[in-house]
Structure formats: C-alpha cells, structure tokens
C-alpha atoms as a PDB file:
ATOM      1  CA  UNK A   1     137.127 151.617  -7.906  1.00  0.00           C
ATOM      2  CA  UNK A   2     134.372 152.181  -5.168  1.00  0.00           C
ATOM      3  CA  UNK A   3     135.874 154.499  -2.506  1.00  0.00           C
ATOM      4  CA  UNK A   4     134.819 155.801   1.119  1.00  0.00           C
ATOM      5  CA  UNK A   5     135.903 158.888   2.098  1.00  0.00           C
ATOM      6  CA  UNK A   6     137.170 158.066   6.201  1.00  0.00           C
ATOM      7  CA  UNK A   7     136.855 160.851   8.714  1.00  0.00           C
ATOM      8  CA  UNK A   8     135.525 159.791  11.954  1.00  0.00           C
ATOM      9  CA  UNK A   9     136.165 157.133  14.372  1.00  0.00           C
ATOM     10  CA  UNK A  10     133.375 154.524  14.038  1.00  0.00           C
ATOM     11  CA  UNK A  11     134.189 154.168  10.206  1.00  0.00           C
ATOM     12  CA  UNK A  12     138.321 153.244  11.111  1.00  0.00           C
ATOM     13  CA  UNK A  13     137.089 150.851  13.849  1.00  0.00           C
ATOM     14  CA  UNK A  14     135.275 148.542  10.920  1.00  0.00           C
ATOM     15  CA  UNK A  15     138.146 148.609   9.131  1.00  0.00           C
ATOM     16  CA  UNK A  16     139.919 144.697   9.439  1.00  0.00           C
ATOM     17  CA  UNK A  17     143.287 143.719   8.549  1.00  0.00           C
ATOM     18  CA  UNK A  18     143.279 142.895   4.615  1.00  0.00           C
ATOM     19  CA  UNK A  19     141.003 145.563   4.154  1.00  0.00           C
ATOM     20  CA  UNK A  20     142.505 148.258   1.254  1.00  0.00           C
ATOM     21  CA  UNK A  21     143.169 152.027   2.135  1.00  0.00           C
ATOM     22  CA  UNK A  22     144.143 154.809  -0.218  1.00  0.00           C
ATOM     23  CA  UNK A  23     146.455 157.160   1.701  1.00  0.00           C
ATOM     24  CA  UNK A  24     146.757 160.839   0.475  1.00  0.00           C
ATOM     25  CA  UNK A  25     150.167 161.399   2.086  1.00  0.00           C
ATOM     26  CA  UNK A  26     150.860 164.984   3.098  1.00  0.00           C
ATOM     27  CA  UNK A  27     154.537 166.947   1.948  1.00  0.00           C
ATOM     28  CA  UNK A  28     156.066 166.206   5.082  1.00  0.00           C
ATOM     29  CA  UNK A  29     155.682 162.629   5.322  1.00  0.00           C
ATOM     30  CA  UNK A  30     158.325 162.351   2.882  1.00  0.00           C
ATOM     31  CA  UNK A  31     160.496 163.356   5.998  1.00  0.00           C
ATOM     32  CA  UNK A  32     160.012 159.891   7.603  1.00  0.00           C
ATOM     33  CA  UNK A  33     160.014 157.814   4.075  1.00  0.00           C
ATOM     34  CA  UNK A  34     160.446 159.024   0.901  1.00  0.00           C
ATOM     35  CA  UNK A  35     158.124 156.793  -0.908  1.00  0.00           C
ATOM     36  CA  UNK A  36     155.376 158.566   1.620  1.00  0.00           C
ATOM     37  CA  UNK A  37     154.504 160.988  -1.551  1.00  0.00           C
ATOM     38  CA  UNK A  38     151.546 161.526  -3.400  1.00  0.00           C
ATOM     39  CA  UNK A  39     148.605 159.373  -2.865  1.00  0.00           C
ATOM     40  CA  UNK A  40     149.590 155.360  -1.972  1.00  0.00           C
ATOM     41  CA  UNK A  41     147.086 152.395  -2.278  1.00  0.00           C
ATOM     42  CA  UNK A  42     148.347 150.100   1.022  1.00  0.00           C
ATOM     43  CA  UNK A  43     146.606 146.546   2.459  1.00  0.00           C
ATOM     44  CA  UNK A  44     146.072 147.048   5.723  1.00  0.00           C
ATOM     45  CA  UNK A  45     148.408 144.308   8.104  1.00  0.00           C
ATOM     46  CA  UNK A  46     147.998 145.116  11.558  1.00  0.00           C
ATOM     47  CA  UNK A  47     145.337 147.060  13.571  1.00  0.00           C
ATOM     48  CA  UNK A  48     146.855 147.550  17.274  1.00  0.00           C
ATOM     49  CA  UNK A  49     146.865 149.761  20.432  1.00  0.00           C
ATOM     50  CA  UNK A  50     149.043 152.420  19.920  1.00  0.00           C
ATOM     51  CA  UNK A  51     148.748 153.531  23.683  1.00  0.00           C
ATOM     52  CA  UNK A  52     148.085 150.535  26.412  1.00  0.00           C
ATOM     53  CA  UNK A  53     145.175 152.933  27.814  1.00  0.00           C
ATOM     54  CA  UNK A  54     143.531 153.340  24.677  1.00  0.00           C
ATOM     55  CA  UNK A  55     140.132 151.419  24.838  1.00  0.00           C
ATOM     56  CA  UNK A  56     140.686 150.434  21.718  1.00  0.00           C
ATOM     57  CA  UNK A  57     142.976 149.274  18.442  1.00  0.00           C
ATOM     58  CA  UNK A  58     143.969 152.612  17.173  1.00  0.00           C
ATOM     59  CA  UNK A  59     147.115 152.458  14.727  1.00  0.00           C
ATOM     60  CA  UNK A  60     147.311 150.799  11.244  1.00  0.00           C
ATOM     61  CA  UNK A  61     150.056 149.316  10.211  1.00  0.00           C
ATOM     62  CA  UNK A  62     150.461 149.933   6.308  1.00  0.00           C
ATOM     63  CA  UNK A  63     153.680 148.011   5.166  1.00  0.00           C
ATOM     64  CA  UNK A  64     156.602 146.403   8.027  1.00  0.00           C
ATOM     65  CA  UNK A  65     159.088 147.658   5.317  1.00  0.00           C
ATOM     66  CA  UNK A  66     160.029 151.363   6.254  1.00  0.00           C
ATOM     67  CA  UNK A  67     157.579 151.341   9.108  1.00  0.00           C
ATOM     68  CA  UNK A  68     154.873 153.027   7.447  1.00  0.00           C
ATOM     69  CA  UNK A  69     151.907 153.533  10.371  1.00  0.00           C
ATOM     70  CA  UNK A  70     149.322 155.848  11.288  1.00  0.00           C
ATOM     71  CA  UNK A  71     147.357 156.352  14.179  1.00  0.00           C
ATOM     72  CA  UNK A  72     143.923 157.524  12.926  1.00  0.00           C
ATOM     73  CA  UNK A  73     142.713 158.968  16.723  1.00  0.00           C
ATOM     74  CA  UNK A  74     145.162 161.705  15.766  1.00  0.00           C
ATOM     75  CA  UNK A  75     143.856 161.464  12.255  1.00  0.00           C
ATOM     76  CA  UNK A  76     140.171 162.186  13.215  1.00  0.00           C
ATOM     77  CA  UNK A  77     141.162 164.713  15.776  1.00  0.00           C
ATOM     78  CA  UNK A  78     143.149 166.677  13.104  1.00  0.00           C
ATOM     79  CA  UNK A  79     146.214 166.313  14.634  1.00  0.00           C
ATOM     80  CA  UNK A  80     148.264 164.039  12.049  1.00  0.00           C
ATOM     81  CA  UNK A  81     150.231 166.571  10.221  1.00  0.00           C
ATOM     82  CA  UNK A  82     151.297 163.664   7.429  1.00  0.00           C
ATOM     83  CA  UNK A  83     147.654 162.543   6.317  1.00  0.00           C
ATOM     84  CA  UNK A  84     145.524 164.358   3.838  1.00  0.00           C
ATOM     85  CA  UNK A  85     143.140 162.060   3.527  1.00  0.00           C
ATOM     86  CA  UNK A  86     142.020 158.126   3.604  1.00  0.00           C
ATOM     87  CA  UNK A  87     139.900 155.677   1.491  1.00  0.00           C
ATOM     88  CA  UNK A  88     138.590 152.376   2.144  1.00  0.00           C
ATOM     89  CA  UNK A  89     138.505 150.896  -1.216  1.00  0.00           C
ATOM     90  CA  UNK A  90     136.439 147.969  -2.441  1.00  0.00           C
ATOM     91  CA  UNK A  91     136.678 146.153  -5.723  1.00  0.00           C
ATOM     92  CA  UNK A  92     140.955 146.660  -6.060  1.00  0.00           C
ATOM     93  CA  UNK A  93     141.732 142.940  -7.331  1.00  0.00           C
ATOM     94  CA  UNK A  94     143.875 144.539 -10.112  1.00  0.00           C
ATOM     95  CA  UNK A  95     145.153 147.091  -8.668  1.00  0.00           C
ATOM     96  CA  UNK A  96     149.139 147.261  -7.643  1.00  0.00           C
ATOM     97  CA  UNK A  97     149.394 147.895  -3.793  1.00  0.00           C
ATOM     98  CA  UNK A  98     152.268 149.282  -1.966  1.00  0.00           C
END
C-alpha cells in the first residue's frame, strides 16, 4: 500500500470525500470510542467547517457510527491529543475499512 505521511495543512485540504486515511489513534481516544485503538484504515465521508469562521472545511468525518471525527487544524497545530499520526493511502481496493 502507497502511503503519505499528512502533517501540514495544504496536504488535508486535497484530501476529498472517498479518499482513504490510516489513523494512528492515540491511548486516550479509546475514552470517546473504544474501537479508537491502534491504528484504523477509515474512508473519508464528510469534509466540513468545524467552526462557521473557519475559511475553510476543516473536520473529517471518519464513520457516522460512534461519531468518529477529527479536526486536522488542531491536528497540524499539535493540539489533538487523540491523533498520532495520518495517512492518505492509495491503491487499498482489498483492504477492509472501518
């Protein structure tokens, strides 16, 4: 599987719903969800404004089913405390997503 390592804005804003992400969940996401463990291949459904000001879409939404979200503005800033890291990943046909 080809993977991109994402860490700054311009690469989340190319990112389009249907789009594959491989989510390195942190200990204490398991807080909010316990299948939020471990690292968790998700299609992307939903990019939205998180915040009506933002000048942009800012939060993914992962799966409707436990609400599983993340904004990645707080991501890039470093101020997620769930996310370790995230991958776009290309060339996933066979692989099982969340």
């Amino acid at each position: 599987m080809d993977k991109e390592n994402l860490v700054n804005t311009d690469q989340f804003k190319r990112l389009k719903k249907g789009d594959c992400l491989l989510v390195n969940w942190n200990e204490k996401a398991e807080v909010w969800d316990k299948s939020m463990k471990g690292s968790m291949l998700y299609k992307i459904l939903k990019i939205q404004k998180a915040d009506t000001r933002s000048d942009y879409p800012d939060e993914i939404i992962l799966r409707v089913k436990g609400n599983i979200f993340f904004n990645f503005r707080l991501f890039v800033k470093e101020e997620s405390n769930i996310i370790k890291s995230v991958y776009l990943c290309r060339d996933f046909e066979e692989v099982r997503l969340a």
